[in-house]
N, C-alpha and C. Protein backbone atom coordinates (compact mmCIF):
# COMPACT_ATOMS: atom_id res chain seq x y z
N UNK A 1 155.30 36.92 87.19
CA UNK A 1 154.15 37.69 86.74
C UNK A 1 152.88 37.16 87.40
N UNK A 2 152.08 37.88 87.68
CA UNK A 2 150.56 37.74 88.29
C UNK A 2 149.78 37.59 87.48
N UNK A 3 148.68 37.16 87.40
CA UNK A 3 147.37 36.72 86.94
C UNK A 3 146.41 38.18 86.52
N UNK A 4 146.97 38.58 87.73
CA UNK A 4 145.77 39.84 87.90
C UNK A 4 145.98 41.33 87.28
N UNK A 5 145.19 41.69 86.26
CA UNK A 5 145.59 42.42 85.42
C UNK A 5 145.75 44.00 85.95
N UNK A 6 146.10 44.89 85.96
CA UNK A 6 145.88 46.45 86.10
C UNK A 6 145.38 46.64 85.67
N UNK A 7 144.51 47.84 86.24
CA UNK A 7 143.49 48.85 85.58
C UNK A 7 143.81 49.58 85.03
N UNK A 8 143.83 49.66 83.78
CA UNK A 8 144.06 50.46 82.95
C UNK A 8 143.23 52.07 83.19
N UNK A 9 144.51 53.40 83.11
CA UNK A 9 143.53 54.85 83.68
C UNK A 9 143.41 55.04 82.15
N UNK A 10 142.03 56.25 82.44
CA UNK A 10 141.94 56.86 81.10
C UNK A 10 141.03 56.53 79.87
N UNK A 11 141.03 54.74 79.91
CA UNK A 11 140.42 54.12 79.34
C UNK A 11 139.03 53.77 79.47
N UNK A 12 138.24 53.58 78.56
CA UNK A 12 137.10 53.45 78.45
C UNK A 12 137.16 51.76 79.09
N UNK A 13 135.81 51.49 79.82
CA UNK A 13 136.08 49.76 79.81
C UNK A 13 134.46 49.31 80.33
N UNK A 14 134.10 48.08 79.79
CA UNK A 14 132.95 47.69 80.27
C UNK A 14 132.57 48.03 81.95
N UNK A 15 133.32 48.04 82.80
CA UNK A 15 133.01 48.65 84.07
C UNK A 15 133.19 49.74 84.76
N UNK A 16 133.82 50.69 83.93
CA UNK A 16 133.16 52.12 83.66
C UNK A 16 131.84 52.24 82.90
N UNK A 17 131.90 51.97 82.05
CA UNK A 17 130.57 52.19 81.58
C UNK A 17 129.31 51.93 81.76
N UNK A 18 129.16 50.82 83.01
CA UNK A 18 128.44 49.74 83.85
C UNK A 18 128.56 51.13 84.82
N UNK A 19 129.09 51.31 85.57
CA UNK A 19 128.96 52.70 86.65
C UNK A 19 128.04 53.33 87.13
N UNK A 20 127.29 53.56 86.13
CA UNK A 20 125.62 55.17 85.69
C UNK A 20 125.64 55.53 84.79
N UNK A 21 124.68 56.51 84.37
CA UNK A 21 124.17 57.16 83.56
C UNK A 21 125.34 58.16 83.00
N UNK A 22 125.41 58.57 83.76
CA UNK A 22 126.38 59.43 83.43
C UNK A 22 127.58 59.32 82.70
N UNK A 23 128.10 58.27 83.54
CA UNK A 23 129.65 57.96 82.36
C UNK A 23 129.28 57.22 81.60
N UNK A 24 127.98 56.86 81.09
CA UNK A 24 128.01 56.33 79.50
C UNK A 24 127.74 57.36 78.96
N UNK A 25 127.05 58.78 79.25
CA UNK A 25 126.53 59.67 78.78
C UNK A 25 127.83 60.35 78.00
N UNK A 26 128.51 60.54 79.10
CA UNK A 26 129.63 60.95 79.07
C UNK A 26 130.90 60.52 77.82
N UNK A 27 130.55 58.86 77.95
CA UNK A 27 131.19 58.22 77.08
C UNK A 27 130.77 58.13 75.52
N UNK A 28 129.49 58.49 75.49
CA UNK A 28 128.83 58.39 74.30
C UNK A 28 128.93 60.20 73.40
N UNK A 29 128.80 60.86 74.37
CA UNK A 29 129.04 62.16 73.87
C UNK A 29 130.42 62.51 73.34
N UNK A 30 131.22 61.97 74.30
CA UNK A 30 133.07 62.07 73.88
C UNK A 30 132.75 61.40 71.98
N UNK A 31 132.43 59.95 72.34
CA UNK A 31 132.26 59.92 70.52
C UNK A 31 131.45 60.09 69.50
N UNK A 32 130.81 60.87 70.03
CA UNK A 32 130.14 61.73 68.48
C UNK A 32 131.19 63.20 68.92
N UNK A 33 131.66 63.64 69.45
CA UNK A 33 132.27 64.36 68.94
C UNK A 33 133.96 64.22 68.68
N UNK A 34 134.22 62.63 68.91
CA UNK A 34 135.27 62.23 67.54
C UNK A 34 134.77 62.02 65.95
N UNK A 35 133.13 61.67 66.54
CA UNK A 35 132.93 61.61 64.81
C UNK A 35 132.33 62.13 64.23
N UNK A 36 131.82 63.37 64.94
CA UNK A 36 131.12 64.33 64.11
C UNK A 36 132.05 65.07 63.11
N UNK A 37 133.63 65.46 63.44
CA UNK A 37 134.33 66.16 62.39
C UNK A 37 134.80 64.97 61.39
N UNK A 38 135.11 63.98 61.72
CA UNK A 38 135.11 62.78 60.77
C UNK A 38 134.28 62.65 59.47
N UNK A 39 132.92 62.82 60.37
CA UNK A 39 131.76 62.65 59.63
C UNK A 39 131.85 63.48 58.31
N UNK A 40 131.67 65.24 58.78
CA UNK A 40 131.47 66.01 57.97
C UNK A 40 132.96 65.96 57.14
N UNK A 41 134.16 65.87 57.80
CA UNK A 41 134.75 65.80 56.36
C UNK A 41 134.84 65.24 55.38
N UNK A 42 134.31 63.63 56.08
CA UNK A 42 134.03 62.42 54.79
C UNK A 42 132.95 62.79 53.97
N UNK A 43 132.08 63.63 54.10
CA UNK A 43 130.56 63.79 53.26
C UNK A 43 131.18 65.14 52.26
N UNK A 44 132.06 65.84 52.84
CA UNK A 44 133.03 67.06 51.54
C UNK A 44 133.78 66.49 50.92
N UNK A 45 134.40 65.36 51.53
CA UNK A 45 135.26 65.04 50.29
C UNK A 45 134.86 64.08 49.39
N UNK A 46 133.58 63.41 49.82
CA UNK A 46 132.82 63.03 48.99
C UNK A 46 131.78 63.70 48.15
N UNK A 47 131.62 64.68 48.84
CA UNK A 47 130.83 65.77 47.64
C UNK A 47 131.82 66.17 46.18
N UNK A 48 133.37 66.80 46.52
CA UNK A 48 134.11 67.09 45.66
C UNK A 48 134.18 66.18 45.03
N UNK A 49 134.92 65.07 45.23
CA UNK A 49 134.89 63.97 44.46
C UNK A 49 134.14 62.99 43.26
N UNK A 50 132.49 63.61 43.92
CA UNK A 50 131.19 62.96 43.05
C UNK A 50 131.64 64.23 41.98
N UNK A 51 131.86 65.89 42.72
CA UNK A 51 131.49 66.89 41.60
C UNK A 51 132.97 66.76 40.18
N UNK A 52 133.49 66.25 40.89
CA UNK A 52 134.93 66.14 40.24
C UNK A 52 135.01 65.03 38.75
N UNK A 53 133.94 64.17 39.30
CA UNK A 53 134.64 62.97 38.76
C UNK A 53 132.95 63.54 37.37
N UNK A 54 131.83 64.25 37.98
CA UNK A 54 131.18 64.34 36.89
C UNK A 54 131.19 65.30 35.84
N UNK A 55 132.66 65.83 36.54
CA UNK A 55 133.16 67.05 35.14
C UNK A 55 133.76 66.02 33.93
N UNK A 56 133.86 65.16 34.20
CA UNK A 56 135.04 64.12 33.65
C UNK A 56 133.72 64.21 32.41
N UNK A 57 134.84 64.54 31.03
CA UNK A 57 134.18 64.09 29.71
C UNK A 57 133.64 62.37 29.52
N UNK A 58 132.70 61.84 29.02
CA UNK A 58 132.73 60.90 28.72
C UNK A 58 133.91 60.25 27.77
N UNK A 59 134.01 59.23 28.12
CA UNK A 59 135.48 58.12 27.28
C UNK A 59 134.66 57.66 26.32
N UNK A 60 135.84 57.57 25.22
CA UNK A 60 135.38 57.33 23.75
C UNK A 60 134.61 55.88 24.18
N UNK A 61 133.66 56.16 23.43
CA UNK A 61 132.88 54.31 23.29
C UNK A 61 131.90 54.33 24.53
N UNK A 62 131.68 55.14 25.08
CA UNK A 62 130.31 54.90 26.45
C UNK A 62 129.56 54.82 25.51
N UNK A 63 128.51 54.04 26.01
CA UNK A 63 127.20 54.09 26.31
C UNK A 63 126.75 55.50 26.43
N UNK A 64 125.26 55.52 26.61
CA UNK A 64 124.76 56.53 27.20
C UNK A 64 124.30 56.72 28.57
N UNK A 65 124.25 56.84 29.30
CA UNK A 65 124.17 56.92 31.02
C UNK A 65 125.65 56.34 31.35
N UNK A 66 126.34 55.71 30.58
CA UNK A 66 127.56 54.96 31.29
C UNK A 66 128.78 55.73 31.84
N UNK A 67 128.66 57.01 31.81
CA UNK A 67 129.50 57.62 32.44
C UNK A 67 128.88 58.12 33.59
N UNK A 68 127.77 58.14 33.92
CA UNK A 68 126.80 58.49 35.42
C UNK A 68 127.07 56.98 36.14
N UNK A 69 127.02 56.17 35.42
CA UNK A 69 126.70 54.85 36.76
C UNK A 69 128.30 54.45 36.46
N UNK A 70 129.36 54.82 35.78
CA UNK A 70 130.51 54.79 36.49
C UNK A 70 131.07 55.25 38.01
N UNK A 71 130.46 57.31 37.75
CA UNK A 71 130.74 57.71 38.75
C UNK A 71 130.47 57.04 40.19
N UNK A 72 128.80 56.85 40.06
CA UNK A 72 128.40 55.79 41.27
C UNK A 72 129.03 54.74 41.03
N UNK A 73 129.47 54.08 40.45
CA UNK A 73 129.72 52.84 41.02
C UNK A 73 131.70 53.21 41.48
N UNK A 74 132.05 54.29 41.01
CA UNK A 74 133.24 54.46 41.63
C UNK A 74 132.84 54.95 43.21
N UNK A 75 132.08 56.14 43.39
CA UNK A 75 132.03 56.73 44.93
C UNK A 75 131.38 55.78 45.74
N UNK A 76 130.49 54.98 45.15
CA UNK A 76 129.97 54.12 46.08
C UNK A 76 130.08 53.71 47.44
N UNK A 77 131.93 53.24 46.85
CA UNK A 77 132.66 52.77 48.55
C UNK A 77 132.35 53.89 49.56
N UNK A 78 132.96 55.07 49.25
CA UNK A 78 132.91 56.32 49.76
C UNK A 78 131.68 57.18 50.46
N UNK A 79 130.42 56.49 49.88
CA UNK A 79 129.30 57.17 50.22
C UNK A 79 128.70 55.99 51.43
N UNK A 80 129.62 54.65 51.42
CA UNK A 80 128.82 53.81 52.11
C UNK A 80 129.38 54.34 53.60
N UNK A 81 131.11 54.42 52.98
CA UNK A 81 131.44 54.84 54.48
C UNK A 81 130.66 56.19 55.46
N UNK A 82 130.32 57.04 54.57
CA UNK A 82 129.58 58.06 55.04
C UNK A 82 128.39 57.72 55.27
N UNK A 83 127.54 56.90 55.16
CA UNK A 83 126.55 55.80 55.41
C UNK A 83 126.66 55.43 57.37
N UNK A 84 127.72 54.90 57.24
CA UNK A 84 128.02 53.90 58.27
C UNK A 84 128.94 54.70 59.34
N UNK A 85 129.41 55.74 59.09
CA UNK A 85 129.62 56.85 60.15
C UNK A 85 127.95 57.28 60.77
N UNK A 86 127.02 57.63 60.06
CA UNK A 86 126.07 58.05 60.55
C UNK A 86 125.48 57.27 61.61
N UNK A 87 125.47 55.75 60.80
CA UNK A 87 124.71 54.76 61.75
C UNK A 87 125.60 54.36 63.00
N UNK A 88 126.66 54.93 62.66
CA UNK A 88 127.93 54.11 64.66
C UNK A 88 126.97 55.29 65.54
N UNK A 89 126.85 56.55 65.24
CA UNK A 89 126.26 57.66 66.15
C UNK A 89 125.05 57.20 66.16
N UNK A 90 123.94 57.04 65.79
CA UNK A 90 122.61 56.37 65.87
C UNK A 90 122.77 54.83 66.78
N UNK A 91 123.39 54.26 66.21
CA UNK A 91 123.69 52.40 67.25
C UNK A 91 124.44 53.32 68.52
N UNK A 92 124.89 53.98 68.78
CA UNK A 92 125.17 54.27 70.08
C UNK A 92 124.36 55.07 70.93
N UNK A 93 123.33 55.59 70.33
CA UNK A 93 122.65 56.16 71.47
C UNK A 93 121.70 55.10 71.93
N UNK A 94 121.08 54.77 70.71
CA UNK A 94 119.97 53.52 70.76
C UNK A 94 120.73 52.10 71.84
N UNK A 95 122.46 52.32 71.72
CA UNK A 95 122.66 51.41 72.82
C UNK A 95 122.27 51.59 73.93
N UNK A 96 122.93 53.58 74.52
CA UNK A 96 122.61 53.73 75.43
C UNK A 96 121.17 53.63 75.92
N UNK A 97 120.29 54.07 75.18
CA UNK A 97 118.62 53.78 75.72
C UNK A 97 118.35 52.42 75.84
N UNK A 98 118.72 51.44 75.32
CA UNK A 98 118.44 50.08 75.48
C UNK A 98 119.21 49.53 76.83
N UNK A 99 120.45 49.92 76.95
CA UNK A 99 121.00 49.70 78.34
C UNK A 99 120.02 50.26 79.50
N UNK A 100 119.67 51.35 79.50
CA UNK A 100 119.07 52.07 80.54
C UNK A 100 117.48 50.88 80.54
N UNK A 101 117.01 51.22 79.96
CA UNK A 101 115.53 50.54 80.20
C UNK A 101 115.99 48.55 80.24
N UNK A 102 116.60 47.94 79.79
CA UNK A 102 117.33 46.83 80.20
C UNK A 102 117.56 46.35 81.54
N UNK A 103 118.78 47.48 82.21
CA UNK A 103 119.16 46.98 82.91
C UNK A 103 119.56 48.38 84.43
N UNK A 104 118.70 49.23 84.03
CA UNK A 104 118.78 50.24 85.32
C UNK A 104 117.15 50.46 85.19
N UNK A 105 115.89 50.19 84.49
CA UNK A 105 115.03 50.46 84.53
C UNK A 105 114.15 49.42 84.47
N UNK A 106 114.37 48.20 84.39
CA UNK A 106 113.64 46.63 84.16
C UNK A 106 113.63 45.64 85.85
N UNK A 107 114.96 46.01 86.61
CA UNK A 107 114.51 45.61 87.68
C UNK A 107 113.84 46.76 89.00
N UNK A 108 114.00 47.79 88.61
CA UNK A 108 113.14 48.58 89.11
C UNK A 108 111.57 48.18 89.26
N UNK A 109 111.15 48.10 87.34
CA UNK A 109 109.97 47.62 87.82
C UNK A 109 109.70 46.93 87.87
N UNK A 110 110.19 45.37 87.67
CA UNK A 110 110.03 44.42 88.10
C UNK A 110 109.42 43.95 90.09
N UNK A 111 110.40 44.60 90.59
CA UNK A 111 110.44 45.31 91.67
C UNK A 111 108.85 45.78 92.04
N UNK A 112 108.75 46.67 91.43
CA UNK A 112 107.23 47.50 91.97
C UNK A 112 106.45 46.54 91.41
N UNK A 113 106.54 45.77 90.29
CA UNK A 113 105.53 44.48 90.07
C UNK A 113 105.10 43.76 91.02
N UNK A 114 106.39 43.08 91.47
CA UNK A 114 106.33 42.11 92.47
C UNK A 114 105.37 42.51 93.95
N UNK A 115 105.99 44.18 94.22
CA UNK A 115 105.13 44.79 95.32
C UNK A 115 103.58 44.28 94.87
N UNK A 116 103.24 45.34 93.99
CA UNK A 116 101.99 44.36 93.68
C UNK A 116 101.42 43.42 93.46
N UNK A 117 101.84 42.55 92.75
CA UNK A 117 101.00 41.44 93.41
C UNK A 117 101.16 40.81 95.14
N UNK A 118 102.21 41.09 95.57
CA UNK A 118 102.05 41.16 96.71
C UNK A 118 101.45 41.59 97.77
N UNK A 119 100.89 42.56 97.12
CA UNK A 119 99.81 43.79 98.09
C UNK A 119 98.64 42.40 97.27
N UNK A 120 98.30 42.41 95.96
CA UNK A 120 96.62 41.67 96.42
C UNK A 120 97.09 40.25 96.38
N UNK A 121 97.86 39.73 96.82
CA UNK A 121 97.65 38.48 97.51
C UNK A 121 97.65 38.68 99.23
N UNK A 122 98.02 39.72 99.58
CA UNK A 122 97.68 40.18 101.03
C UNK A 122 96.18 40.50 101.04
N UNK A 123 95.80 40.94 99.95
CA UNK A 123 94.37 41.39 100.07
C UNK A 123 93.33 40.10 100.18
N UNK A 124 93.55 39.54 99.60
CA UNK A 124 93.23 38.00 99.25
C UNK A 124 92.99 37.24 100.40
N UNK A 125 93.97 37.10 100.80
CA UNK A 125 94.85 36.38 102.58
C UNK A 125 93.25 36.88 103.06
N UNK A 126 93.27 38.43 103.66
CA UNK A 126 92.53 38.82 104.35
C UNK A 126 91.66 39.00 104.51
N UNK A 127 90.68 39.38 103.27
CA UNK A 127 88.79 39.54 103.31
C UNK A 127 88.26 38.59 102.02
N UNK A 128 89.33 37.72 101.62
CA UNK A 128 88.58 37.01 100.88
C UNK A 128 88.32 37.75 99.45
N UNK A 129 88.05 37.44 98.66
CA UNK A 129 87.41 38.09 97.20
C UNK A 129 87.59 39.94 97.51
N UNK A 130 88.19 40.61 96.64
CA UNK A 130 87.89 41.75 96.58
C UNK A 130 86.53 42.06 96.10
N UNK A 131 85.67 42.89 96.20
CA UNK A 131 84.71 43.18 96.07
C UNK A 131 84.47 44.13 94.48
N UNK A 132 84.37 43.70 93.76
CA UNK A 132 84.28 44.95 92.58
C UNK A 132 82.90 45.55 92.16
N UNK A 133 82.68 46.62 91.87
CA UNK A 133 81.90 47.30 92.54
C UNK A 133 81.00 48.10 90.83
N UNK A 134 79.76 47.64 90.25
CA UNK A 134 79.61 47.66 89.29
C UNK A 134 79.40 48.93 88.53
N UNK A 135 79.99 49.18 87.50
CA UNK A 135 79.74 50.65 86.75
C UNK A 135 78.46 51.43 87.14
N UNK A 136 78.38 52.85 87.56
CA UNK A 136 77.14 53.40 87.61
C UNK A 136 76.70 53.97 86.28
N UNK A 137 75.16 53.66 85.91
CA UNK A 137 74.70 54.00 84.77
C UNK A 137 74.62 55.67 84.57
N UNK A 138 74.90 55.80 82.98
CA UNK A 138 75.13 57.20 83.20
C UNK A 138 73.84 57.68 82.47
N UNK A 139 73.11 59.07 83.47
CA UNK A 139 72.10 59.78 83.05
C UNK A 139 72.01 59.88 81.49
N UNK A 140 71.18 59.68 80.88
CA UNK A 140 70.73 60.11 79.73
C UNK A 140 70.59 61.88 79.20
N UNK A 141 71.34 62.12 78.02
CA UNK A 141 70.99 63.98 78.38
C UNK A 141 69.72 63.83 77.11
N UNK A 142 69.29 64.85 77.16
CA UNK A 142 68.85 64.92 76.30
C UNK A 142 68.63 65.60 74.86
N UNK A 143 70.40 65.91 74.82
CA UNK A 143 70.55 66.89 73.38
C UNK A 143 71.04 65.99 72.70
N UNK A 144 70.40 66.08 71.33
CA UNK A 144 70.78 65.15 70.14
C UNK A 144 72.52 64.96 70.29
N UNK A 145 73.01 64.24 70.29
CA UNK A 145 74.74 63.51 69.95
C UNK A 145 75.49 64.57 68.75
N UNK A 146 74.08 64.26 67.68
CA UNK A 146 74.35 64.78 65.89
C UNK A 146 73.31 66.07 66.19
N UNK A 147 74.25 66.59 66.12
CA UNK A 147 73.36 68.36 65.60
C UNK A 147 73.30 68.62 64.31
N UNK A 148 73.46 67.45 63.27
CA UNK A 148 73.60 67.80 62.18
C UNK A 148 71.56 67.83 61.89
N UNK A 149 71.10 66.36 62.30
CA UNK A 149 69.94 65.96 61.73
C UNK A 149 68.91 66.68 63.42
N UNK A 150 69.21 67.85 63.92
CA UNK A 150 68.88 68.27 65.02
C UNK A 150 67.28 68.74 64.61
N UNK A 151 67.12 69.13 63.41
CA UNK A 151 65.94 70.17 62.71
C UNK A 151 64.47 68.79 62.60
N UNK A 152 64.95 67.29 62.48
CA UNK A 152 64.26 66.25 62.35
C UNK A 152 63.93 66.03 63.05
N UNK A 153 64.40 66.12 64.61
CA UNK A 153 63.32 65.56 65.75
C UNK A 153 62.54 67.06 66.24
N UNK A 154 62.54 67.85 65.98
CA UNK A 154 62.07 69.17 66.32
C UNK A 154 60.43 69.40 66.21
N UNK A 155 60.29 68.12 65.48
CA UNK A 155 58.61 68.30 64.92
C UNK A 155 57.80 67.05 65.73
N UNK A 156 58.75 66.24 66.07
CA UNK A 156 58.19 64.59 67.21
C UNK A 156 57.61 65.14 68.12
């Protein structure tokens, strides 16, 4: 036996997904729509279930509310999982945008950074001090700012 593993076809794998844009796009879309029907059936059968369980007569000897914070504390599990289906589709896109600006959009500009300061340390090199060149003052108009108190200078 060899060391060296096969590539597995078909499969999803850190260097497919490393590839472009695209086949993560690609890859990320394939699973929300494994878990979009997931999703919605876990949130019906957790709807029936909440409606089911609050037909349920109260049991001799409750409390009062104690047959409401039974129900929750029975569906609970059930509502978390429907919880945490939502958030795998949310953590995966937010992966994909964090990958992109990370690591296909960070040495880019890093890149055009570097150009620049490179351009003014060439500038530098060559005439010495850039020259900056001071704000021109701007004409004065002469219509009140506040047209509210406009009727007060009217008589100066």
């Amino acid at each position: 036996m060899s060391d060296e593993k096969k590539p597995r076809k078909g499969v999803w794998t850190p260097d497919v997904l490393a590839q472009g844009p695209e086949k993560r796009r690609v890859f990320i879309e394939q699973r929300r729509q494994y878990l979009a029907p997931l999703l919605a059936e876990t949130k019906a059968l957790l709807a029936e279930i909440e409606a089911d369980l609050n037909e349920v007569d109260k049991l001799p000897g409750d409390l009062p509310f104690q047959a409401k914070l039974r129900v929750q504390h029975t569906i609970r599990p059930l509502a978390k999982v429907v919880s945490d289906l939502e958030d795998v589709i949310v953590q995966l896109t937010t992966y994909s945008a964090r990958y992109r600006r990370s690591y296909e959009e960070l040495p880019e500009k890093r890149a055009e950074k570097e150009a620049n300061r490179q351009h003014l340390k060439e500038l530098k090199a060559g005439r010495g001090q850039q020259q900056i060149e001071p704000p021109q003052p701007k004409a004065e108009s002469r219509e009140d700012p506040n047209p509210f108190f406009a009727h007060l200078n009217k008589g100066a």
